[in-house]
C-alpha atoms as a PDB file:
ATOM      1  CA  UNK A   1      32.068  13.489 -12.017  1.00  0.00           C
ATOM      2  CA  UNK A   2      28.262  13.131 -12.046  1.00  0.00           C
ATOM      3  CA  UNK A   3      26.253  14.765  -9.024  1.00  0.00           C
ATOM      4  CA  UNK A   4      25.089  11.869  -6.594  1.00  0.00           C
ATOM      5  CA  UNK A   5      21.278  12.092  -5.803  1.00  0.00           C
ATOM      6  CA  UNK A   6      20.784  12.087  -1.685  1.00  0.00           C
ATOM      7  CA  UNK A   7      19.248   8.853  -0.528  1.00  0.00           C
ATOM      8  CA  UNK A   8      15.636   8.872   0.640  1.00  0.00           C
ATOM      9  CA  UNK A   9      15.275   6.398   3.751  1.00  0.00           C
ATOM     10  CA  UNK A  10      12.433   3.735   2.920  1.00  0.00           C
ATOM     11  CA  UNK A  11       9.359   3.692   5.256  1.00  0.00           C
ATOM     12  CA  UNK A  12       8.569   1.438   7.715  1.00  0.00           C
ATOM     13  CA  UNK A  13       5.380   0.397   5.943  1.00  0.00           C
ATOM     14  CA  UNK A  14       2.959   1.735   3.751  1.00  0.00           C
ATOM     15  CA  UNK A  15      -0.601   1.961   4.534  1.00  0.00           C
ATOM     16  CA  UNK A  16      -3.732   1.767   1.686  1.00  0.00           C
ATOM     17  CA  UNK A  17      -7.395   0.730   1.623  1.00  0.00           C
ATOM     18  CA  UNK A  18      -9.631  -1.003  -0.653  1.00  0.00           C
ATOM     19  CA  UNK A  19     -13.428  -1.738  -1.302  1.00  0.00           C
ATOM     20  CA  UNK A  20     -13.296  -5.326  -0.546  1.00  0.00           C
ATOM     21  CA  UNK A  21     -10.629  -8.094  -0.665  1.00  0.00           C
ATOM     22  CA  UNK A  22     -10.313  -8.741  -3.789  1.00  0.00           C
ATOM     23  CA  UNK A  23      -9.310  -5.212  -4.847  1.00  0.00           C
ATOM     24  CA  UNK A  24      -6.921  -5.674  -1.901  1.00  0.00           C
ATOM     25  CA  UNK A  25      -5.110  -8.922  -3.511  1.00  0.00           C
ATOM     26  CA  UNK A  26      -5.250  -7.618  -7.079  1.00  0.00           C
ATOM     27  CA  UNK A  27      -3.385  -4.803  -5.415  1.00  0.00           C
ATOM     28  CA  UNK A  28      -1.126  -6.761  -3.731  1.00  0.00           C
ATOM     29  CA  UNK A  29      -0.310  -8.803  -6.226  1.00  0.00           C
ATOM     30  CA  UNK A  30       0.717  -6.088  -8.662  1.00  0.00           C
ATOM     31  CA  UNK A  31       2.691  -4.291  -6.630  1.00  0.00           C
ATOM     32  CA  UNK A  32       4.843  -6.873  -5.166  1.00  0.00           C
ATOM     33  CA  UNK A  33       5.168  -8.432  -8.760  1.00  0.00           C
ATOM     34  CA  UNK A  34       6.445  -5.439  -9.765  1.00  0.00           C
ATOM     35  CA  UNK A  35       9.162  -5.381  -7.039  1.00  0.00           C
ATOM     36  CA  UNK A  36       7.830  -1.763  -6.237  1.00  0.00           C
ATOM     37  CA  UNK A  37       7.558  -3.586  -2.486  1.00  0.00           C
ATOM     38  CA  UNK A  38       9.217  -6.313  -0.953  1.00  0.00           C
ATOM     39  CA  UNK A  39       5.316  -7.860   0.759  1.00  0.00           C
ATOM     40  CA  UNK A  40       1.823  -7.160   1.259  1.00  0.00           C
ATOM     41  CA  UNK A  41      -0.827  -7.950   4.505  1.00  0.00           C
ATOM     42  CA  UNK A  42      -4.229  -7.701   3.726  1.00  0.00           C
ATOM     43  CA  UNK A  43      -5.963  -6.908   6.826  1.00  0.00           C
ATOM     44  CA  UNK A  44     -10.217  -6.669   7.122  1.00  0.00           C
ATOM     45  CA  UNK A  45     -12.558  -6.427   6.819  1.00  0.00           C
ATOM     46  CA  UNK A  46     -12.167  -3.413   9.250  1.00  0.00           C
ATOM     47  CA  UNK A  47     -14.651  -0.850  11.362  1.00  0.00           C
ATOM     48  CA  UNK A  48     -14.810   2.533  10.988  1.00  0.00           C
ATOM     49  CA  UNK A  49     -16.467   5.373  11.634  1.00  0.00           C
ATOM     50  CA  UNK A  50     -19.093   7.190   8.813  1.00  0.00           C
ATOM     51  CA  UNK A  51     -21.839   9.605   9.343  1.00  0.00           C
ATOM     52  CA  UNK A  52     -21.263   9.382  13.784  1.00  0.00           C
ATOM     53  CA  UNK A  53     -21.611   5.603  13.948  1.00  0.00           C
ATOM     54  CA  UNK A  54     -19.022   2.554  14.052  1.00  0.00           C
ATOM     55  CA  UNK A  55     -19.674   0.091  11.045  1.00  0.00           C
ATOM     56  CA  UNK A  56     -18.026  -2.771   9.143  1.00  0.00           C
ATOM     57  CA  UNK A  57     -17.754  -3.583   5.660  1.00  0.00           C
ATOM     58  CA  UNK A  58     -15.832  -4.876   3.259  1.00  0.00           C
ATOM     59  CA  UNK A  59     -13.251  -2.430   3.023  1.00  0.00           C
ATOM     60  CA  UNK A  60      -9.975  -3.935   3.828  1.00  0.00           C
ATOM     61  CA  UNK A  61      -6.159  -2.481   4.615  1.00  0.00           C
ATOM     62  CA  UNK A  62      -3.386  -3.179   2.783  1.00  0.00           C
ATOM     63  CA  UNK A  63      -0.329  -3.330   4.145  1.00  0.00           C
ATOM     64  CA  UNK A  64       3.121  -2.906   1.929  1.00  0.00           C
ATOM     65  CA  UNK A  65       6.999  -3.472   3.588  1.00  0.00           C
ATOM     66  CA  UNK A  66       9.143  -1.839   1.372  1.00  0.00           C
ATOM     67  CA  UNK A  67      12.384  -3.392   1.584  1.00  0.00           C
ATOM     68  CA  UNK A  68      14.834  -1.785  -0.683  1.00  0.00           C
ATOM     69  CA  UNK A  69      12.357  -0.222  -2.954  1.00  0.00           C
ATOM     70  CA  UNK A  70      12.664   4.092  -2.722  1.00  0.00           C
ATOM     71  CA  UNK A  71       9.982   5.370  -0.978  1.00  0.00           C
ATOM     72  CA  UNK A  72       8.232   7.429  -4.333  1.00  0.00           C
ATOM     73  CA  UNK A  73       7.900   4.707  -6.793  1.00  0.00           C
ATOM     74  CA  UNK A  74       5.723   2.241  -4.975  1.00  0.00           C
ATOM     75  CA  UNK A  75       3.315   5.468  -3.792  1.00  0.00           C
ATOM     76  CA  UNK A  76       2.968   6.710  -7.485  1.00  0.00           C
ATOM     77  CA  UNK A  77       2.057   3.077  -8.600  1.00  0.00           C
ATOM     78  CA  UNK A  78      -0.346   2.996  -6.020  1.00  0.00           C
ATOM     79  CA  UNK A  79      -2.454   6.066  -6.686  1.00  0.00           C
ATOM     80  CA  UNK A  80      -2.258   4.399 -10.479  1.00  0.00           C
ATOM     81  CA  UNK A  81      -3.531   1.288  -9.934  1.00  0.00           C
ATOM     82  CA  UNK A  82      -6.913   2.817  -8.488  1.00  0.00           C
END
């Protein structure tokens, strides 16, 4: 009999940021075309903090819901995609 791999529970969500929206929805689009996640949020702009002061810009979050998908793959396709 072949050895069973232990299951790896799927996050919640997965957190990322981009430089504006549209990096966020090319982003989005790839990786939920892909089935490597199950949706995408794009949320921004948002604030932050650089240098001591609050500012905005048009970096926005990206939000991914797994579903099914194992938690490595959609990371690895990710840190590609940039």
């Amino acid at each position: 009999m072949g050895r069973r791999r232990p299951s790896v529970p799927a996050p919640a969500r997965w957190l990322s940021h981009t430089e504006n929206r549209e990096a966020a929805v090319k982003l989005a689009q790839s990786v939920v075309s892909t089935r490597l996640a199950a949706g995408a949020q794009i949320v921004g702009p948002v604030g932050f903090w650089h240098q001591g002061e609050f500012d905005s810009g048009e970096e926005c979050q990206l939000v991914l819901r797994p579903g099914s998908v194992p938690a490595p793959r959609p990371q690895r396709a990710v840190r590609d995609e940039t």
